[in-house]
PDB file of N, CA and C in Angstrom:
ATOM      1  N   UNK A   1      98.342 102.928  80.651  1.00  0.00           N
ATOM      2  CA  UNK A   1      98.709 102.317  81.926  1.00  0.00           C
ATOM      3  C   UNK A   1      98.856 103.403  82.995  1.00  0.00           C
ATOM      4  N   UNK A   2      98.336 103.399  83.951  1.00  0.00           N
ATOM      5  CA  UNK A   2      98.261 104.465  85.492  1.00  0.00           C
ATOM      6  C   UNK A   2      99.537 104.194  86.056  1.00  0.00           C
ATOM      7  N   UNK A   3     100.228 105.517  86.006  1.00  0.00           N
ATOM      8  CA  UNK A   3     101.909 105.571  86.517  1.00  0.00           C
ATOM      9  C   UNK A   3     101.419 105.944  88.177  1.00  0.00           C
ATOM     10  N   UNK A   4     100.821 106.346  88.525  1.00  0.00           N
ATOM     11  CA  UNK A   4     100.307 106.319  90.238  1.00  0.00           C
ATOM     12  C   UNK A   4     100.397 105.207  90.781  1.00  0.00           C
ATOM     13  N   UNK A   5     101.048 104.823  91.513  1.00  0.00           N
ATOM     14  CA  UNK A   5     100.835 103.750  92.176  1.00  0.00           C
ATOM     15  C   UNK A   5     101.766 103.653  93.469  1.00  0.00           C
ATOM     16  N   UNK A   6     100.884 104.252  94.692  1.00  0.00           N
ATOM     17  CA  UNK A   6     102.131 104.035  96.477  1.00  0.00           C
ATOM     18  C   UNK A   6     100.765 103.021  97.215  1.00  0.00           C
ATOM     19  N   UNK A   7     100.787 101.595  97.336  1.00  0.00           N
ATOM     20  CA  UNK A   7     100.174 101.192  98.554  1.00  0.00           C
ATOM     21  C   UNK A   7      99.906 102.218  99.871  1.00  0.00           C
ATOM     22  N   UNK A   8      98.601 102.107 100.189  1.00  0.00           N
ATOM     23  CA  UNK A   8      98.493 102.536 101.679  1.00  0.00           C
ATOM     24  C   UNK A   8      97.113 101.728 101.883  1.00  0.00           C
ATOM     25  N   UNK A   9      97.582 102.120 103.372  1.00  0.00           N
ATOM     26  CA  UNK A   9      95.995 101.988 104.063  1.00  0.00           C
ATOM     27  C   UNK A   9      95.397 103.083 105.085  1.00  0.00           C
ATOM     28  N   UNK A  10      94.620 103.456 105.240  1.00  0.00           N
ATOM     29  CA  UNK A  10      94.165 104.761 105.499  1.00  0.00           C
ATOM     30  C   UNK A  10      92.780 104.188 106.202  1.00  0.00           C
ATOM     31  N   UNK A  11      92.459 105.580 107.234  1.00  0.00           N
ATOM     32  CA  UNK A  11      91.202 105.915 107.966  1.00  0.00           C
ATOM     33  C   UNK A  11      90.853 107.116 107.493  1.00  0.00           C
ATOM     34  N   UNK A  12      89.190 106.853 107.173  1.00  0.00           N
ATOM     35  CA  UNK A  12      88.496 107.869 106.882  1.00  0.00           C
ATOM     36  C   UNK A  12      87.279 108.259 108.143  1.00  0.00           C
ATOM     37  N   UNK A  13      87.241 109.553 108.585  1.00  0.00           N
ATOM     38  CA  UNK A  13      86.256 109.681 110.035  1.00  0.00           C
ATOM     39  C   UNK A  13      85.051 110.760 109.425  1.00  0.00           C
ATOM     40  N   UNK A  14      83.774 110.398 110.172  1.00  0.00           N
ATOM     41  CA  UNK A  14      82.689 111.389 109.995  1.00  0.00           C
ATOM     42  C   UNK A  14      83.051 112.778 110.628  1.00  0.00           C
ATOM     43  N   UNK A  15      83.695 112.354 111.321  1.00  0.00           N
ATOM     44  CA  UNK A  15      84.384 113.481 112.554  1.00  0.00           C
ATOM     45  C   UNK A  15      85.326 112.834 113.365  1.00  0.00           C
ATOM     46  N   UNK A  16      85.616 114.025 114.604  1.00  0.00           N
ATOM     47  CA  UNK A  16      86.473 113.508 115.778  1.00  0.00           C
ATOM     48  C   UNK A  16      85.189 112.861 116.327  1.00  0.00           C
ATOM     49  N   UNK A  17      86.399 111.249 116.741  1.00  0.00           N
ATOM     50  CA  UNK A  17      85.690 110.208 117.544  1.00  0.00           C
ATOM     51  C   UNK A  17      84.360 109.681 116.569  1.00  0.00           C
ATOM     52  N   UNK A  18      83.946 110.380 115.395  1.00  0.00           N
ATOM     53  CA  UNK A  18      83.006 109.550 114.867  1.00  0.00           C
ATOM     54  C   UNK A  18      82.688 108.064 113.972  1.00  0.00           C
ATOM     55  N   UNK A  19      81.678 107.693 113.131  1.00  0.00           N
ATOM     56  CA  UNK A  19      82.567 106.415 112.368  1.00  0.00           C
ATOM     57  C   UNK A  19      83.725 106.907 111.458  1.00  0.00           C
ATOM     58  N   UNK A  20      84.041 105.708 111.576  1.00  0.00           N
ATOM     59  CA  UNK A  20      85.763 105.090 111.007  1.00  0.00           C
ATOM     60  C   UNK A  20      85.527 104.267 109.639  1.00  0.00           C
ATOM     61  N   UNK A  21      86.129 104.224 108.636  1.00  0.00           N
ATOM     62  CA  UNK A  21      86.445 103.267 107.879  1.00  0.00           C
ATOM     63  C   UNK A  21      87.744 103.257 107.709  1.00  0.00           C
ATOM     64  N   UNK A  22      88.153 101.740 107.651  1.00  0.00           N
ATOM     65  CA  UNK A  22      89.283 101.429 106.911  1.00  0.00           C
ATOM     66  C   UNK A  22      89.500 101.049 105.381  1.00  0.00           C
ATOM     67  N   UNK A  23      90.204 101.424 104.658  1.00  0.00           N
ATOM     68  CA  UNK A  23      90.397 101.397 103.701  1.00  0.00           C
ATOM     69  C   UNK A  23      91.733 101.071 103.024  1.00  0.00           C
ATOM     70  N   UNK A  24      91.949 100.108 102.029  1.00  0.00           N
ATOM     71  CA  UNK A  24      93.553 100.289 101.202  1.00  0.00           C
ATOM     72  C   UNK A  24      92.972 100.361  99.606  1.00  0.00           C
ATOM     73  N   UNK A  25      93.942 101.163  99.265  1.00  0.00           N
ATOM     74  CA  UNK A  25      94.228 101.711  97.841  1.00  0.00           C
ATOM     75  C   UNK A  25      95.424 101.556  97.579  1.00  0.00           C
ATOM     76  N   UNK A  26      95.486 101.704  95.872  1.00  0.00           N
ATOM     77  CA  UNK A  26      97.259 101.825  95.429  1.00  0.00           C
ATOM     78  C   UNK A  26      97.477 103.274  95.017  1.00  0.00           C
ATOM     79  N   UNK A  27      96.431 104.354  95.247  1.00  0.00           N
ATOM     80  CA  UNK A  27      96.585 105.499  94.784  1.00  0.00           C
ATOM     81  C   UNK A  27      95.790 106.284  95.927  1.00  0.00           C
ATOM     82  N   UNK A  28      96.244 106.967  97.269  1.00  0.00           N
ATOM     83  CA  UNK A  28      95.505 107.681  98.226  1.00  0.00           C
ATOM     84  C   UNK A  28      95.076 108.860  97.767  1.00  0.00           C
ATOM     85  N   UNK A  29      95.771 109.499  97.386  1.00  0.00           N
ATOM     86  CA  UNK A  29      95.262 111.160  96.716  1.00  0.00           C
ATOM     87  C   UNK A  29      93.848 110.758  96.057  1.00  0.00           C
ATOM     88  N   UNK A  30      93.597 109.537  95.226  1.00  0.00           N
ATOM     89  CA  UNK A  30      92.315 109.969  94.176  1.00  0.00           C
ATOM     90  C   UNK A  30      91.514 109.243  94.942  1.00  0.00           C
ATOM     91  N   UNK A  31      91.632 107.642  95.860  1.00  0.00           N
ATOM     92  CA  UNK A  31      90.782 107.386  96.775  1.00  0.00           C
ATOM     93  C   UNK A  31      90.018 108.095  97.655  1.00  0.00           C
ATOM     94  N   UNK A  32      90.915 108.932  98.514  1.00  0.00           N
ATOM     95  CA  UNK A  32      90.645 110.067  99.302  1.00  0.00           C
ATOM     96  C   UNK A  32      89.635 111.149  98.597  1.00  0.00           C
ATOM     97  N   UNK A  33      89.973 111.947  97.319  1.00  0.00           N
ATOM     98  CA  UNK A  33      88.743 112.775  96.876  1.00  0.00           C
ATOM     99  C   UNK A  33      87.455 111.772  96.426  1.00  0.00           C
ATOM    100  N   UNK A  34      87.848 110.540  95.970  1.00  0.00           N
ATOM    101  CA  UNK A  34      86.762 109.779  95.645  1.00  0.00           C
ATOM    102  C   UNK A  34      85.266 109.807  97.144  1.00  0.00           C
ATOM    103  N   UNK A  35      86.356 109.548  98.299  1.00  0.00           N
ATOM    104  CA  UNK A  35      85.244 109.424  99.870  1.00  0.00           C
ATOM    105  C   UNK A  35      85.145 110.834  99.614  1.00  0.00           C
ATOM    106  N   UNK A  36      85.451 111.969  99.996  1.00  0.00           N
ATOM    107  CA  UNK A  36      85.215 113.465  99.950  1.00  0.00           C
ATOM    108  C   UNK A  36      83.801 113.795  99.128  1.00  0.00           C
ATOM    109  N   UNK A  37      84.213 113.179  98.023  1.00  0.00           N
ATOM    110  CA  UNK A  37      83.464 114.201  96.732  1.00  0.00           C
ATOM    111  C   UNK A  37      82.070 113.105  97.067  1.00  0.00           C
ATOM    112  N   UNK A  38      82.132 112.293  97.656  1.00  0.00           N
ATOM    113  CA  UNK A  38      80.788 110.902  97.518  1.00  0.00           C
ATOM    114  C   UNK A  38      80.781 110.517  96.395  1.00  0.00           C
ATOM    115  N   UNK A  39      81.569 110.122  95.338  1.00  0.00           N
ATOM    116  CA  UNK A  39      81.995 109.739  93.917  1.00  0.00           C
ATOM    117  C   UNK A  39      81.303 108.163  93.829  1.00  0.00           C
ATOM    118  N   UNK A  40      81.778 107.471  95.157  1.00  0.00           N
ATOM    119  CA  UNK A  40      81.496 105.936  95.264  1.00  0.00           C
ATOM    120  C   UNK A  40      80.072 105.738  96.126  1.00  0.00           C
ATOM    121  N   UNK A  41      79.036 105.237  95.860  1.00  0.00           N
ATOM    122  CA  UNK A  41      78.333 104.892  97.134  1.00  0.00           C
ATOM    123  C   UNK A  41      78.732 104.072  97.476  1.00  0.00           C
ATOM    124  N   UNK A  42      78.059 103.481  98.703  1.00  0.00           N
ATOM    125  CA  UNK A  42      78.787 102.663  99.930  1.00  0.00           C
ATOM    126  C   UNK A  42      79.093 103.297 101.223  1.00  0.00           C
ATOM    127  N   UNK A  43      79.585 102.789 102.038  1.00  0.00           N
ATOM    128  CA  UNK A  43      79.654 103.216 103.269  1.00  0.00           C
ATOM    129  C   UNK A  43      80.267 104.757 103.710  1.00  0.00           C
ATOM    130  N   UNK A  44      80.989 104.852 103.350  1.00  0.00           N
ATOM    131  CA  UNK A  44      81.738 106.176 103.711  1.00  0.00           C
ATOM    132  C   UNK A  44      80.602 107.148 102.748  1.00  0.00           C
ATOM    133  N   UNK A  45      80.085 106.876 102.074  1.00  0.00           N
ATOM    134  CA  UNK A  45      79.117 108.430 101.294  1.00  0.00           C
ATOM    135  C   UNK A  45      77.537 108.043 102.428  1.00  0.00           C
ATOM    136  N   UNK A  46      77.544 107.195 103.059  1.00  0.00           N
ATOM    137  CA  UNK A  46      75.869 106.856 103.709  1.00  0.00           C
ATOM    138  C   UNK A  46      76.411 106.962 104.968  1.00  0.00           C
ATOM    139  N   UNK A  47      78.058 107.050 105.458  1.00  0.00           N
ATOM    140  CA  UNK A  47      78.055 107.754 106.867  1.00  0.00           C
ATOM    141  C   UNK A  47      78.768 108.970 106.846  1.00  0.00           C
ATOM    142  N   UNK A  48      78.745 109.679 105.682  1.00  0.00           N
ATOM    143  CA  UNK A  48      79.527 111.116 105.218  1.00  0.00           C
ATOM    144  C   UNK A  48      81.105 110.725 106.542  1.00  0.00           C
ATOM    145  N   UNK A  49      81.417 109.613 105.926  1.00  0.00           N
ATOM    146  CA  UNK A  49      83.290 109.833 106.450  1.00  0.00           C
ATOM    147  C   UNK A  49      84.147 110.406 105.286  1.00  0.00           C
ATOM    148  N   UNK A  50      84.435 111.836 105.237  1.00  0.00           N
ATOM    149  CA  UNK A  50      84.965 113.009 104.405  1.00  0.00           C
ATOM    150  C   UNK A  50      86.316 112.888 105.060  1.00  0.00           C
ATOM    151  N   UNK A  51      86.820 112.571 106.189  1.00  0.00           N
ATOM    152  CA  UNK A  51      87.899 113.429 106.743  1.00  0.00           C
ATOM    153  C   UNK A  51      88.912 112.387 106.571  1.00  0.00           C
ATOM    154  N   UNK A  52      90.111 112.663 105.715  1.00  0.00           N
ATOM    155  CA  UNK A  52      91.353 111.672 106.244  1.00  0.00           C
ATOM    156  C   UNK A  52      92.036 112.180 107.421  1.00  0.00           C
ATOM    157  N   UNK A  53      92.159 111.036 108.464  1.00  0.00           N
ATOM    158  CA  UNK A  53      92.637 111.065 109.323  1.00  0.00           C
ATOM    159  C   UNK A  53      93.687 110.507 110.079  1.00  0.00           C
ATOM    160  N   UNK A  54      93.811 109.566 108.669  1.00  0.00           N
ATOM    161  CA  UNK A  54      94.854 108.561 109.333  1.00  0.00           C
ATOM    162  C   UNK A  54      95.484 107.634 107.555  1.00  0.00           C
ATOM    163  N   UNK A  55      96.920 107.803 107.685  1.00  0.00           N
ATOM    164  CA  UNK A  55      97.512 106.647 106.391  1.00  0.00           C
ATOM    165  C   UNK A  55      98.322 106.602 107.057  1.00  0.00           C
ATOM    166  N   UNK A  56      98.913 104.716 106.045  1.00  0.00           N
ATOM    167  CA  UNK A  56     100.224 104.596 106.031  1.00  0.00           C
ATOM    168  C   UNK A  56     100.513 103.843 104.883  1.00  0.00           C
ATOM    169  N   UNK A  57     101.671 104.647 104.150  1.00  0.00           N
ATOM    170  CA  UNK A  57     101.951 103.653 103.052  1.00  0.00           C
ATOM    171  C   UNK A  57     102.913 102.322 102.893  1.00  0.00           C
ATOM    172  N   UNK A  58     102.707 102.017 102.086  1.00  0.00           N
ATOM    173  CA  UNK A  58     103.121 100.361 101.907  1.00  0.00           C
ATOM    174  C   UNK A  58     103.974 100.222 100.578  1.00  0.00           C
ATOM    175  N   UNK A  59     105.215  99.441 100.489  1.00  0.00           N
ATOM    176  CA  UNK A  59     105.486  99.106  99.428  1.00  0.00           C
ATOM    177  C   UNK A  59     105.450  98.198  98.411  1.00  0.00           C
ATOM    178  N   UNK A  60     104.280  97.421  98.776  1.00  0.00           N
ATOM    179  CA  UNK A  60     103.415  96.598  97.797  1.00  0.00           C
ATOM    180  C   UNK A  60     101.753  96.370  98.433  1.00  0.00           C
ATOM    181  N   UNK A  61     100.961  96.158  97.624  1.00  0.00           N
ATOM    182  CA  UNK A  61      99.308  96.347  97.949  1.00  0.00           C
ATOM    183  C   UNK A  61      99.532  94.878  99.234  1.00  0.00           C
ATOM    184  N   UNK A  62     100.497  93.881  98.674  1.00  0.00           N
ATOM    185  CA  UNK A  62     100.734  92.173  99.438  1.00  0.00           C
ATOM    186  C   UNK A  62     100.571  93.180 101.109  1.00  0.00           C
ATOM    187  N   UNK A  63     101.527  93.824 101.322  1.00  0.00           N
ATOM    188  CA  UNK A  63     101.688  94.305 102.501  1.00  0.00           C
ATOM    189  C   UNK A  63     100.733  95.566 103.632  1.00  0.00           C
ATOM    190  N   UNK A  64     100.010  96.102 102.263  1.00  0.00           N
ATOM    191  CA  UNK A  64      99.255  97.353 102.855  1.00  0.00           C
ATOM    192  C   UNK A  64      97.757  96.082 102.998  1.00  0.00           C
ATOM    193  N   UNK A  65      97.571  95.248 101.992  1.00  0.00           N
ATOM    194  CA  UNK A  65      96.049  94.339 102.139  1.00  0.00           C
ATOM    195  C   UNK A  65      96.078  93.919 104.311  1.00  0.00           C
ATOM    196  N   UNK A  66      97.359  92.841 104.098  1.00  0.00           N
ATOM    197  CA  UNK A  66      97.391  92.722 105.247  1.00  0.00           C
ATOM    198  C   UNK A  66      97.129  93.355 106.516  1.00  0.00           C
ATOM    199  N   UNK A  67      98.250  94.606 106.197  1.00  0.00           N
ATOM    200  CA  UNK A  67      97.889  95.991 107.207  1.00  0.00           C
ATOM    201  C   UNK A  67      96.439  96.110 107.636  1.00  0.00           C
ATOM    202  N   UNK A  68      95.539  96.382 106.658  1.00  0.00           N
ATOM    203  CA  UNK A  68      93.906  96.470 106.535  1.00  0.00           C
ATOM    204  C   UNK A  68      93.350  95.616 107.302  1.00  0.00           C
ATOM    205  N   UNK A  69      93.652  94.632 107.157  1.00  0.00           N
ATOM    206  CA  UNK A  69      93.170  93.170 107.878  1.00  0.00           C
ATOM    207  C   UNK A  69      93.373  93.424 109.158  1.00  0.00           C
ATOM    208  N   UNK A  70      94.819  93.499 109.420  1.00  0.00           N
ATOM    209  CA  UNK A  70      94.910  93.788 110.647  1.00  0.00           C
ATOM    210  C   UNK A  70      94.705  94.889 111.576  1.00  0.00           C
ATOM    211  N   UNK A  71      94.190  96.080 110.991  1.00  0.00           N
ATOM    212  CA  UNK A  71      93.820  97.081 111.584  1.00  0.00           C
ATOM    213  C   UNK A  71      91.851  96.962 111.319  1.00  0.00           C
ATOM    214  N   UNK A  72      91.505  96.020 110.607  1.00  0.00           N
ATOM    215  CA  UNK A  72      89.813  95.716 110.633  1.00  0.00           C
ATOM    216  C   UNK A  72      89.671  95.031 111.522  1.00  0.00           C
ATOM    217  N   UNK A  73      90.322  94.130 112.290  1.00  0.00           N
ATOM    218  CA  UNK A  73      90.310  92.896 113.315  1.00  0.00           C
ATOM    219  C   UNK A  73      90.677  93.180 114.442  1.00  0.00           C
ATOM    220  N   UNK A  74      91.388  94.910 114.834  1.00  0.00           N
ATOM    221  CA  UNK A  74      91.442  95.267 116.093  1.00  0.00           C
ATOM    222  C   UNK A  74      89.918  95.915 116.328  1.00  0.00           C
ATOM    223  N   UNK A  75      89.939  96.487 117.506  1.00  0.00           N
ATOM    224  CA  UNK A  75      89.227  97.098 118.351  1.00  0.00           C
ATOM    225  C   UNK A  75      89.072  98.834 117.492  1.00  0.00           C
ATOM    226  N   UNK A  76      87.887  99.366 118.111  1.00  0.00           N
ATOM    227  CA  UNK A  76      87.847 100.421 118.163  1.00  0.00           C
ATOM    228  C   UNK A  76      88.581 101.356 118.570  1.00  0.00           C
ATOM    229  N   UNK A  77      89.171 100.981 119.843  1.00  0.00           N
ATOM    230  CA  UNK A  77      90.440 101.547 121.114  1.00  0.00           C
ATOM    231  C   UNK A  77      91.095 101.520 119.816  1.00  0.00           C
ATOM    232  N   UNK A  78      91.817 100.508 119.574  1.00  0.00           N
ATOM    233  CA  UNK A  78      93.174 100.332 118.956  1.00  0.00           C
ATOM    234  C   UNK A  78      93.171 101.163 117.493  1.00  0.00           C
ATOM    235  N   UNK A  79      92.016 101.220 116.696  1.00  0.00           N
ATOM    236  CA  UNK A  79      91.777 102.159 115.719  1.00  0.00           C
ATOM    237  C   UNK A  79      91.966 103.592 115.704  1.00  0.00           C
ATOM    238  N   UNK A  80      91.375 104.120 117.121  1.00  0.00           N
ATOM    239  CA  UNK A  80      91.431 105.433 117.807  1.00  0.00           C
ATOM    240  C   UNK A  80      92.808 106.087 118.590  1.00  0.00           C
ATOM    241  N   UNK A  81      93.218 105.049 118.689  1.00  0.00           N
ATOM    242  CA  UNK A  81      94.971 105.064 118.926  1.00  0.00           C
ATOM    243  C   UNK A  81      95.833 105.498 118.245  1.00  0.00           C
ATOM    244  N   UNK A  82      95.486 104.609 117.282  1.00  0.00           N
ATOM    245  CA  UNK A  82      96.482 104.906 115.852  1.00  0.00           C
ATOM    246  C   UNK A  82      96.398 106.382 115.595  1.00  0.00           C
ATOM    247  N   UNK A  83      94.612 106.779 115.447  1.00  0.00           N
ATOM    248  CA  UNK A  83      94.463 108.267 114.867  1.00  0.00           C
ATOM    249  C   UNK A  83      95.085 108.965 115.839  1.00  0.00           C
ATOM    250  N   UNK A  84      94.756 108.988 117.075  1.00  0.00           N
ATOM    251  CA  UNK A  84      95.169 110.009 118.287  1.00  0.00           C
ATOM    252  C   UNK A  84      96.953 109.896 118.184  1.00  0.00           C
ATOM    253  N   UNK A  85      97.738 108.957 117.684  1.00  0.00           N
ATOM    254  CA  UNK A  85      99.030 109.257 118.243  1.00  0.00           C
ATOM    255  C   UNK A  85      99.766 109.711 116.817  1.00  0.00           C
ATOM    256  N   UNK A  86      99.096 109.744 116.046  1.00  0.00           N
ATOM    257  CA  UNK A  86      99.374 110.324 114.779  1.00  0.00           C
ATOM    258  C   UNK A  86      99.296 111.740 114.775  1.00  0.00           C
ATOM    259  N   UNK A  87      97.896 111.805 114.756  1.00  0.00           N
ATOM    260  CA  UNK A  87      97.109 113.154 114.550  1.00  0.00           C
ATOM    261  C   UNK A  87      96.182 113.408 115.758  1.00  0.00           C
ATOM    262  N   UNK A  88      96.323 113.864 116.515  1.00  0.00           N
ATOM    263  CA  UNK A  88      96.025 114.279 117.935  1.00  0.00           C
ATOM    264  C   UNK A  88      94.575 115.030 117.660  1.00  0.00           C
ATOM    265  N   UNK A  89      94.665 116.363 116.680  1.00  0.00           N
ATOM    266  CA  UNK A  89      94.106 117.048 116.608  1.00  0.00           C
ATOM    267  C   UNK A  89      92.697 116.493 115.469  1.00  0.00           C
ATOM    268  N   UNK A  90      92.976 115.375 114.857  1.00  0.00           N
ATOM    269  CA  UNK A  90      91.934 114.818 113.749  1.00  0.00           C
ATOM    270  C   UNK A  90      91.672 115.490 112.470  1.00  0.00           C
ATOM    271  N   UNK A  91      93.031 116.447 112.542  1.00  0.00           N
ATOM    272  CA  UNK A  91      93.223 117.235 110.576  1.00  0.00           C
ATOM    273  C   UNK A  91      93.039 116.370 110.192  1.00  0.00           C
ATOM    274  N   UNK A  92      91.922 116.918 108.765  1.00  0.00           N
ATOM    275  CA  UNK A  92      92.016 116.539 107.288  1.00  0.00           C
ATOM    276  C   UNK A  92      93.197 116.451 106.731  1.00  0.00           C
ATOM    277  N   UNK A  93      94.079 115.244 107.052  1.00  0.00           N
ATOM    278  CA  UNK A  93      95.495 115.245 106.370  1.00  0.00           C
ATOM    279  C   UNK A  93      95.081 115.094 104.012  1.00  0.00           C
ATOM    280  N   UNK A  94      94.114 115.662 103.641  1.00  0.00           N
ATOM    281  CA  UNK A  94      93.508 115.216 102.380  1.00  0.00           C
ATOM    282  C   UNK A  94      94.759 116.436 101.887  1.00  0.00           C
ATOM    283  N   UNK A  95      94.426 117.463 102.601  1.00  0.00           N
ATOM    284  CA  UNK A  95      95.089 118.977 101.703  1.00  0.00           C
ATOM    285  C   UNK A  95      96.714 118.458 101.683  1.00  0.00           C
ATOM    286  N   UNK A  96      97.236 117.800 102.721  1.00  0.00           N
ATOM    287  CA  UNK A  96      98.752 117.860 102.660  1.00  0.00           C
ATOM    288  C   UNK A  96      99.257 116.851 102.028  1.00  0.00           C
ATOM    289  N   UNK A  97      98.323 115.714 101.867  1.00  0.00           N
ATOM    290  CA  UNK A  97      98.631 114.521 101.176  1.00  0.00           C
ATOM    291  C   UNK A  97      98.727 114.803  99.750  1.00  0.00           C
ATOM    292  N   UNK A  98      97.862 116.272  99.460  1.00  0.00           N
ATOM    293  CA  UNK A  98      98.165 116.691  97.999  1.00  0.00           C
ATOM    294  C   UNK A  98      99.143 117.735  97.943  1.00  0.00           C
ATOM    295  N   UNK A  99      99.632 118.153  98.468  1.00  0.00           N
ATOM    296  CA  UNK A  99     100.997 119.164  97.896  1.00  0.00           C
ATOM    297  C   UNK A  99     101.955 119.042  97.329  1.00  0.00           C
ATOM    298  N   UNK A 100     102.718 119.426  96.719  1.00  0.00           N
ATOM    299  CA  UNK A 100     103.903 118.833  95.966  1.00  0.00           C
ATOM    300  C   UNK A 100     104.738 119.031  96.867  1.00  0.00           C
TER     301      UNK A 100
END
């Protein structure tokens, strides 16, 4: 049984200002190297979105699914918001999300 388990939902970017995906997982650390490494095909390995740029975690998947929804059903603006008032600069938050 997989003892990992924090809801989030997260943006992955080709770059600054480039495509976006949204994404939720119950485990960000291995999702995250999964888009990085191109482990999964699908969208993020056919628009090389490598960079985390944006999470937030959730304390059940019930609540992070929603989140998703509702951050797939805004705007671009409102996507680019989120990243910019977070992370201004568009770090790879991947390295800090792994530190102990």
């Amino acid at each position: 049984m997989r003892r990992d388990f924090q809801p989030a939902v997260y943006i992955m970017a080709s770059a600054r200002n480039g495509t976006l995906y949204v994404g939720v997982t119950s485990w960000l650390p291995e999702r995250a190297w999964e888009h990085r490494e191109g482990v999964v095909a699908g969208f993020t390995k056919r628009y090389e979105c490598k960079r985390l740029v944006w999470f937030e975690l959730h304390a059940t998947m019930e609540h992070a699914i929603t989140r998703e929804k509702q951050i797939k059903g805004g705007s671009r603006k409102k996507k680019l918001a989120l990243i910019e008032t977070a992370n201004p600069q568009w770090h790879d938050l991947f390295e800090e999300l792994c530190q102990p």
